[in-house]
Protein backbone atom coordinates (compact mmCIF):
# COMPACT_ATOMS: atom_id res chain seq x y z
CA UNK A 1 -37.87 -24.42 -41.79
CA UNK A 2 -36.94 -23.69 -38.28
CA UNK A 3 -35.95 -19.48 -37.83
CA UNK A 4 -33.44 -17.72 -35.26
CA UNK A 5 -35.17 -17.17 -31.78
CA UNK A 6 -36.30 -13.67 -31.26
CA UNK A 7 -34.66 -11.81 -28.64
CA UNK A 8 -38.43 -11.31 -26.93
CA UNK A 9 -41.27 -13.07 -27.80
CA UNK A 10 -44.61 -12.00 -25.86
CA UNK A 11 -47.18 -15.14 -26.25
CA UNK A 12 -51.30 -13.58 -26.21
CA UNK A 13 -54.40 -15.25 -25.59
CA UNK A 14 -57.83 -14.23 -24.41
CA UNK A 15 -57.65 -14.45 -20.74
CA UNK A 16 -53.51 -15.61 -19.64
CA UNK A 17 -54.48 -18.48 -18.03
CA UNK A 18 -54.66 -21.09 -20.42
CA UNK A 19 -52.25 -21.27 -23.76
CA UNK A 20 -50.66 -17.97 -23.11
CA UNK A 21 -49.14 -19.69 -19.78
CA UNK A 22 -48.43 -23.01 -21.33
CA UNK A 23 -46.76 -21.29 -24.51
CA UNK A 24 -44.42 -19.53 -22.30
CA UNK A 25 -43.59 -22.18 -20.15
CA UNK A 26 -42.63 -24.37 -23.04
CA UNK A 27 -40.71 -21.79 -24.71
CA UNK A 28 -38.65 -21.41 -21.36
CA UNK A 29 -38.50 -25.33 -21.00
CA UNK A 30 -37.36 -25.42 -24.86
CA UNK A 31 -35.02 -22.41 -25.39
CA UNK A 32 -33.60 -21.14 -21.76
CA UNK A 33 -32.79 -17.90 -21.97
CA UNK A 34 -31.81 -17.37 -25.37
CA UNK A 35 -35.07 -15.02 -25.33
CA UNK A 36 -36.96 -12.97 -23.05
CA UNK A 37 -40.40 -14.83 -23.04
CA UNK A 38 -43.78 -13.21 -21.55
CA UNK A 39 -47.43 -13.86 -21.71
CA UNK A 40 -50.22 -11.57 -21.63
CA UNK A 41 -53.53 -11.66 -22.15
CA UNK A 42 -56.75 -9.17 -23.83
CA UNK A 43 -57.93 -9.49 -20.20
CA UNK A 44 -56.60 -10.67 -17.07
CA UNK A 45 -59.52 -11.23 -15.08
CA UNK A 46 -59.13 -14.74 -14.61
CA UNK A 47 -56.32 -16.86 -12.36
CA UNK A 48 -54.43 -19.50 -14.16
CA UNK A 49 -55.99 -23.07 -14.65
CA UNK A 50 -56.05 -26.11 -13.26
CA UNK A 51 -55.80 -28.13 -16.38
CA UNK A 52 -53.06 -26.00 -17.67
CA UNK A 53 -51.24 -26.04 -14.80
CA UNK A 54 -51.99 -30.04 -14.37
CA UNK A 55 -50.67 -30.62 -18.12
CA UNK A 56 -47.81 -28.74 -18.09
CA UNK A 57 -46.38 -30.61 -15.12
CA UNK A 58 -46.77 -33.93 -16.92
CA UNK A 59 -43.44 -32.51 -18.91
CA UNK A 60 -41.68 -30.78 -15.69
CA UNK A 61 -43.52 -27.26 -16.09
CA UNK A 62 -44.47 -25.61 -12.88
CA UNK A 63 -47.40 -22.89 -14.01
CA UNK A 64 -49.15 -22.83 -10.69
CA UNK A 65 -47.09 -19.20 -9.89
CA UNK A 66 -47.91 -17.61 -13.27
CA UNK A 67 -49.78 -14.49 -12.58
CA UNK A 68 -51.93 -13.61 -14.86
CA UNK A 69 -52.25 -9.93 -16.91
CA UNK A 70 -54.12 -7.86 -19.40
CA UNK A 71 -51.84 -5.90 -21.69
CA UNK A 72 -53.03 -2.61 -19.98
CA UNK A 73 -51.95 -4.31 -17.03
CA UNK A 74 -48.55 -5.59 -18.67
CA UNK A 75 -47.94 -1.58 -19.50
CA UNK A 76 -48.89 -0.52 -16.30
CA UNK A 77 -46.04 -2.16 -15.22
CA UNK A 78 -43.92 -0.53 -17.40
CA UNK A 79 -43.54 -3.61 -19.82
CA UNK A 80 -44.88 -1.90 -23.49
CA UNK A 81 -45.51 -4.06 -26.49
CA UNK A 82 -43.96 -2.28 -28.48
CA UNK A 83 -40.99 -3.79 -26.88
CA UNK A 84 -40.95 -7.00 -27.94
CA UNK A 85 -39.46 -8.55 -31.25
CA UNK A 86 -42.24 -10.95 -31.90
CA UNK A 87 -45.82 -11.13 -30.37
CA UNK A 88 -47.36 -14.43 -30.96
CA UNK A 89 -51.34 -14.69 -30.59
CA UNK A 90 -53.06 -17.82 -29.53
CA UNK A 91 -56.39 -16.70 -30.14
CA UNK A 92 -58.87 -14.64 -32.81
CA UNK A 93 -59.71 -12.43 -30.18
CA UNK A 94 -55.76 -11.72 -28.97
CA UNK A 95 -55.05 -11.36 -32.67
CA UNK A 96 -57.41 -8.89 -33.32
CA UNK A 97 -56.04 -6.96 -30.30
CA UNK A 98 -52.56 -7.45 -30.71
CA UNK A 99 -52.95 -5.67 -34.45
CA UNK A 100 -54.87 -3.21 -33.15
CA UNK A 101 -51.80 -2.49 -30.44
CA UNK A 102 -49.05 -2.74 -32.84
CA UNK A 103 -50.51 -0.72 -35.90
CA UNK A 104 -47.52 1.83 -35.71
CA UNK A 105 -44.58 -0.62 -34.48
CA UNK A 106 -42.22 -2.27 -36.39
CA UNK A 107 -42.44 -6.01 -35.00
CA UNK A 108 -43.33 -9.17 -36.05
CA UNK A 109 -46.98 -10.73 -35.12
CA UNK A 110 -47.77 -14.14 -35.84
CA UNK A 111 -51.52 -15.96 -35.34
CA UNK A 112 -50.78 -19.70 -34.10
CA UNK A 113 -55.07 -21.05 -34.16
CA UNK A 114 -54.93 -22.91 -31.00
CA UNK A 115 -57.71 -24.67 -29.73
CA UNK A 116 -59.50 -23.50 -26.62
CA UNK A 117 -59.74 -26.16 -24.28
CA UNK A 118 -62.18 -24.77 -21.45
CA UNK A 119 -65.53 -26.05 -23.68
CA UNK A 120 -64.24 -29.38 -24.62
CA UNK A 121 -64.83 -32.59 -22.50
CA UNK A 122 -67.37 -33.26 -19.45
CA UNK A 123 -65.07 -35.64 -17.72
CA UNK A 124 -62.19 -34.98 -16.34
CA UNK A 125 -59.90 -37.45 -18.45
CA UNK A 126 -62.20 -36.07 -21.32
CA UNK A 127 -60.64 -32.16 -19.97
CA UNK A 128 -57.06 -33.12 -19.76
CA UNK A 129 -56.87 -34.60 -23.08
CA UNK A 130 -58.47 -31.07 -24.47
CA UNK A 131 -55.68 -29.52 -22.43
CA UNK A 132 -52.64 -31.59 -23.91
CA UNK A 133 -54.02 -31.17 -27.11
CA UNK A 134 -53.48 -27.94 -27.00
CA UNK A 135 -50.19 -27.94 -25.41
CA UNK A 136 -49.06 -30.18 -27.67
CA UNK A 137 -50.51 -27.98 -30.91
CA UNK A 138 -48.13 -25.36 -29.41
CA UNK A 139 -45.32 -27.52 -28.57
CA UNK A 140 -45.07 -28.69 -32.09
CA UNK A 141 -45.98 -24.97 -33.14
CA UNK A 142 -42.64 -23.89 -31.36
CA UNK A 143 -40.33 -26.43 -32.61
CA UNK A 144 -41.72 -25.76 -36.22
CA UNK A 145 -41.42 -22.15 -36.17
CA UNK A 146 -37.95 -22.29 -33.63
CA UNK A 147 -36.31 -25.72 -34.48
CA UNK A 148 -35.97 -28.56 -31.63
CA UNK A 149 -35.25 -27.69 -28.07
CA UNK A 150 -32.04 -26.49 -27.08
CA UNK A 151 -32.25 -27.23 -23.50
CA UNK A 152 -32.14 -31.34 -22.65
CA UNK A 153 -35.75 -32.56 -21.14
């Protein structure tokens, strides 16, 4: 059964430039503004990908400006996690980092097991179809958990 939207929601994965991206672009496709929506990552040493960027246009997502960040780097800029309703982590290794950050706050943190993409397929038709599958996990992730988009496609 579909929940209210959080007033912030702060996707996680290992890196922000693969289903951290994609889960805040379809959240902000899906839902407008009716929550503040940011992604982050354990590390932000990487820029955003090709594939992710390549899939999420295929439903009228433009990724390729998404800059990437750590969560020190997210704080740095005075954004603290702390300040966010709901933290959603894509990944064992943003779970496991996002608990660790959140020990002493009241907020909600949810593990969504998304596939990684970045091993799967040597072709490239073989690549994109690891990317949509994992767009589409969290697509159908955030109309489970948030009920059916508000904004018309």
């Amino acid at each position: 059964m579909a929940k209210e939207l959080p007033q912030s929601i702060l996707f996680c994965c290992d890196h922000n430039a693969v289903r951290s991206p994609m889960a805040e672009g379809l959240m902000k496709k899906y839902y407008g503004t009716q929550a503040y929506v940011q992604s982050a990552g354990v590390v932000g040493d990487l820029d955003i990908d090709g594939f992710s960027i390549a899939v999420c246009k295929e439903l009228g997502i433009e990724l390729s400006r998404h800059q990437t960040r750590s969560f020190d780097e997210m704080e740095e800029g005075g954004e603290e996690i702390a300040s966010f309703d709901m933290v959603v982590a894509l990944s064992p290794t943003s779970q496991k980092r996002v608990l660790e950050l959140t020990k002493y706050y009241s907020l909600s943190v949810e593990y969504w097991p998304i596939v990684d993409p970045t091993a799967l397929g040597d072709r490239r038709e073989e690549k994109m179809d690891a990317y949509r599958q994992a767009r589409d996990q969290i697509s159908n992730r955030l109309i489970e958990r948030f009920g059916p988009p508000i904004i018309a496609n």
